[in-house]
C-alpha atoms as a PDB file:
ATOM      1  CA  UNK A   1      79.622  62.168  40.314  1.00  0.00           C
ATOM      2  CA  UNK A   2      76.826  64.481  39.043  1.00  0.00           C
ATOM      3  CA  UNK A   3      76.673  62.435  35.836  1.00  0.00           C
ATOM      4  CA  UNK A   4      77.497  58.833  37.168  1.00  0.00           C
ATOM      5  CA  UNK A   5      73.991  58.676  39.479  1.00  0.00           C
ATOM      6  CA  UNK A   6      71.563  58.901  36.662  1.00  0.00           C
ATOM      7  CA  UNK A   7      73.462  56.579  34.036  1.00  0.00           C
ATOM      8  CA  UNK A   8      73.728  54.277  37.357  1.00  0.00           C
ATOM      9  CA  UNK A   9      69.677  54.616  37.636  1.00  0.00           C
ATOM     10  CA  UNK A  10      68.863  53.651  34.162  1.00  0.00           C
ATOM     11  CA  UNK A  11      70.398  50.754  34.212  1.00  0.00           C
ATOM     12  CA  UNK A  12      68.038  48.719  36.115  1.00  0.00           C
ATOM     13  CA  UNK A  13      65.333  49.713  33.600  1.00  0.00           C
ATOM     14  CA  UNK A  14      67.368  48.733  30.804  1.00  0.00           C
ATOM     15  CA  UNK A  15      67.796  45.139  32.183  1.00  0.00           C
ATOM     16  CA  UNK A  16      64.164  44.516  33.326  1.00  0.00           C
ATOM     17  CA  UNK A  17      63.089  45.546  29.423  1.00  0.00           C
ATOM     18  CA  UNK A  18      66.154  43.005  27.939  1.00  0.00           C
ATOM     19  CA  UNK A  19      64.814  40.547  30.825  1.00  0.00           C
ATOM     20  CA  UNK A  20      60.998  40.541  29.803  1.00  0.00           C
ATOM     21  CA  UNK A  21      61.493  38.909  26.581  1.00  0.00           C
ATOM     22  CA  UNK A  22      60.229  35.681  26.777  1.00  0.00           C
ATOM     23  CA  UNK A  23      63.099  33.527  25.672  1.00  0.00           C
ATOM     24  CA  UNK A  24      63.462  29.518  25.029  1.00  0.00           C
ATOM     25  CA  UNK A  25      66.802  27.676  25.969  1.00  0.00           C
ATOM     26  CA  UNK A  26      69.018  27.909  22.756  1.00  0.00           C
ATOM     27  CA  UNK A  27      67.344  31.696  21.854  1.00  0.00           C
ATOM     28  CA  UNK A  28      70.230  34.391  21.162  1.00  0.00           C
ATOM     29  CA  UNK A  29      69.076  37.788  20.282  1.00  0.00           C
ATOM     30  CA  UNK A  30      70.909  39.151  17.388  1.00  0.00           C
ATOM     31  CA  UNK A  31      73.827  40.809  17.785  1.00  0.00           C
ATOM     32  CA  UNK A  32      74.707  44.378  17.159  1.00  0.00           C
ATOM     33  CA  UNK A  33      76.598  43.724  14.162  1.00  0.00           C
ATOM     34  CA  UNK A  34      73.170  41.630  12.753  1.00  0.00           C
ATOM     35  CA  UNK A  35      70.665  44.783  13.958  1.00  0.00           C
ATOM     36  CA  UNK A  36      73.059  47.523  12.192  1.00  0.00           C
ATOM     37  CA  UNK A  37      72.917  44.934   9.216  1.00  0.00           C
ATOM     38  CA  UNK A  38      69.295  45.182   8.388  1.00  0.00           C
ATOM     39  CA  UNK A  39      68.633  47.945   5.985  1.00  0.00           C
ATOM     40  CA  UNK A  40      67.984  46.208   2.909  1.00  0.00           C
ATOM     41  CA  UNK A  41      67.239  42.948   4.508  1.00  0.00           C
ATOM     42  CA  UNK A  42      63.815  40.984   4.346  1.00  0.00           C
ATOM     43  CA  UNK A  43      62.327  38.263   6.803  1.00  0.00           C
ATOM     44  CA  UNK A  44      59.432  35.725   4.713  1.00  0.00           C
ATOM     45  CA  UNK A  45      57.474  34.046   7.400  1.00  0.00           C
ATOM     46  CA  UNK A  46      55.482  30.655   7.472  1.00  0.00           C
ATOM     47  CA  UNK A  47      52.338  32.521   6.971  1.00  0.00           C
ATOM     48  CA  UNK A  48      53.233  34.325   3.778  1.00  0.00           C
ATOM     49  CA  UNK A  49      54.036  37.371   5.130  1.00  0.00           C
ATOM     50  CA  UNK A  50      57.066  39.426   4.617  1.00  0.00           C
ATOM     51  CA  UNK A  51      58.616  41.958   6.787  1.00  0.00           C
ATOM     52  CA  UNK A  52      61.292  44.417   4.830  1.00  0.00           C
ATOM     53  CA  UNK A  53      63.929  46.716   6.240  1.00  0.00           C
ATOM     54  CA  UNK A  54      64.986  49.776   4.683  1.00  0.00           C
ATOM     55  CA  UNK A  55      67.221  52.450   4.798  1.00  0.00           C
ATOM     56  CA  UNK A  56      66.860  55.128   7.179  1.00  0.00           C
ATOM     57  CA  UNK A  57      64.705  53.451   8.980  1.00  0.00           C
ATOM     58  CA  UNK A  58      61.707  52.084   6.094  1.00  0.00           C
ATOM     59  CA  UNK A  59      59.818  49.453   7.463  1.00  0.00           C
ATOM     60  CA  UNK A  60      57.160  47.774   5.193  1.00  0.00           C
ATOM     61  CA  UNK A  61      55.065  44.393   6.245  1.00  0.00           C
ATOM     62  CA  UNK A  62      53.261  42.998   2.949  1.00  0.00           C
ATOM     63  CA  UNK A  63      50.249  40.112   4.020  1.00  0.00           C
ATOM     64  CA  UNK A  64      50.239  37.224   2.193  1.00  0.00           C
ATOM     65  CA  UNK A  65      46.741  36.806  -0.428  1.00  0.00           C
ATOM     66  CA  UNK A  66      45.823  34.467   1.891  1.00  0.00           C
ATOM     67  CA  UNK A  67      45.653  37.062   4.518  1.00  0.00           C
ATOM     68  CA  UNK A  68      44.033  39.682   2.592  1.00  0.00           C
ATOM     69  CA  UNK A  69      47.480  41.075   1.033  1.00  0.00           C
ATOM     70  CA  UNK A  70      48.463  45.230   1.060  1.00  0.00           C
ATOM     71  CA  UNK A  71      51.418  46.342   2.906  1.00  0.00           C
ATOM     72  CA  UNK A  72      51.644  47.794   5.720  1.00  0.00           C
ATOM     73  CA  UNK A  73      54.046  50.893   6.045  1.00  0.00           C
ATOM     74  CA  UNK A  74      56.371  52.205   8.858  1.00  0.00           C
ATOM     75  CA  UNK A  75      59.257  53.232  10.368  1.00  0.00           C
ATOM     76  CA  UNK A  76      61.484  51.254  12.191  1.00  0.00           C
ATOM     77  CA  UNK A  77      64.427  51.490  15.425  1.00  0.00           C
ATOM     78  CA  UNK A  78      66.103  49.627  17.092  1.00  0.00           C
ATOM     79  CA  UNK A  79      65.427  49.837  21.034  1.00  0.00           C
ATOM     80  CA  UNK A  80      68.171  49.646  23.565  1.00  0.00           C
ATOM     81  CA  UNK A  81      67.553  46.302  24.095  1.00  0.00           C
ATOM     82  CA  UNK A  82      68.284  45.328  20.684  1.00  0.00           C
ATOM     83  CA  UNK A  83      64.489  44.952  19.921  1.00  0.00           C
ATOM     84  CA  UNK A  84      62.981  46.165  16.769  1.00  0.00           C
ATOM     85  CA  UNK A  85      60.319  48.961  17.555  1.00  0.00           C
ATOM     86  CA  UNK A  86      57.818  50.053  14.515  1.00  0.00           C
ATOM     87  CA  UNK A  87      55.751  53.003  14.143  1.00  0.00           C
ATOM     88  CA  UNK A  88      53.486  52.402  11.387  1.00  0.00           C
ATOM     89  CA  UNK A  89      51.697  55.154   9.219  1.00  0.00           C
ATOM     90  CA  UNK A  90      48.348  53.921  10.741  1.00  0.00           C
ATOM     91  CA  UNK A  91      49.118  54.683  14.052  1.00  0.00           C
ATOM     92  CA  UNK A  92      49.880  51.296  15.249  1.00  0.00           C
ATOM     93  CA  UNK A  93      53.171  50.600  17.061  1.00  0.00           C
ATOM     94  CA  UNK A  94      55.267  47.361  17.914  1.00  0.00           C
ATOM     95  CA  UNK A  95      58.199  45.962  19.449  1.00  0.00           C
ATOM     96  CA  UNK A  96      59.677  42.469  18.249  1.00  0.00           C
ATOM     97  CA  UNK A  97      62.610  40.684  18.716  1.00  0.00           C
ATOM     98  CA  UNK A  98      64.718  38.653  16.329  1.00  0.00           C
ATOM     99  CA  UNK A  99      66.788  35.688  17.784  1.00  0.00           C
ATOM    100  CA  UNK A 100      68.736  32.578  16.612  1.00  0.00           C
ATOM    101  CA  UNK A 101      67.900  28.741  18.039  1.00  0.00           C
ATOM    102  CA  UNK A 102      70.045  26.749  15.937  1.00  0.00           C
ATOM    103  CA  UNK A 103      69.522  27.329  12.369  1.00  0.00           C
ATOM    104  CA  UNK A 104      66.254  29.197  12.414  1.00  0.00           C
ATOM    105  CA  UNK A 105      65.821  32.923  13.177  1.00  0.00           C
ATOM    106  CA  UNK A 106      62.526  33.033  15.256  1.00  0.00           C
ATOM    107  CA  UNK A 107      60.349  36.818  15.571  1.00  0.00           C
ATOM    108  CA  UNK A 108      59.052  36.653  19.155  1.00  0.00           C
ATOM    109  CA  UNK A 109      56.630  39.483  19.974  1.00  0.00           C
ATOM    110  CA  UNK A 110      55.918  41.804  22.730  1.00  0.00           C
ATOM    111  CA  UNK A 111      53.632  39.205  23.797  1.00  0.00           C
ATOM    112  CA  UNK A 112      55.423  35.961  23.782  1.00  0.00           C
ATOM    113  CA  UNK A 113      54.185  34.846  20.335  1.00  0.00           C
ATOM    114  CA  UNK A 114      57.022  32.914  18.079  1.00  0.00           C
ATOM    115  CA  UNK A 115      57.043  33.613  14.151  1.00  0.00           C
ATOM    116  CA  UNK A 116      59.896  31.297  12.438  1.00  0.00           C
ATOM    117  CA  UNK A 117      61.188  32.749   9.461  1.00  0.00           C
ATOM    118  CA  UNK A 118      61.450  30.615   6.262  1.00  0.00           C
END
């Protein structure tokens, strides 16, 4: 019983963080099979951008010219609510989440903001 009341009390948090997302009719996060497939994976977005995935846990986000180019450098993990936490080198930190609507895969930030991939 010892052990049962304190998994039983984190669950509540768990929910309200998978809860705050702000998700559109049609959004589905990815699944765990999708999360546990992106080492080696790389998301282009509208803007130029391009996040990459690598293994153990390399992140890298290069800026488009038009944005001033570089990369950005990281480390990535994936949060218990299937969202995709960063640490980069600079200091910096986010949380995203990746969902499908439809065909498109969509990057929706901590803040509500929607990034389409290409």
């Amino acid at each position: 019983m010892k052990w049962i009341m304190p998994l039983f009390l984190c669950l509540p948090a768990g929910t309200a963080a998978a809860d705050s997302w702000q998700l559109r009719p049609g959004d589905t996060p990815f699944a765990q099979a999708e999360l546990d497939a992106l080492p080696g994976q790389s998301f282009r977005f509208f803007d130029g951008g391009e996040s990459q995935y690598g293994s153990g846990g390399a992140y890298a986000y290069t800026y488009s010219s038009e944005n001033g180019g570089g990369t950005a450098w990281g480390t990535y993990r994936i949060a218990g609510d299937g969202s995709i936490c960063v640490d980069f080198t600079n200091g910096f930190g986010r949380c995203d989440l990746f969902v499908r609507n439809g065909s498109r895969i969509i990057l929706i930030t901590e803040k509500g903001e929607r990034f389409p991939v290409r």
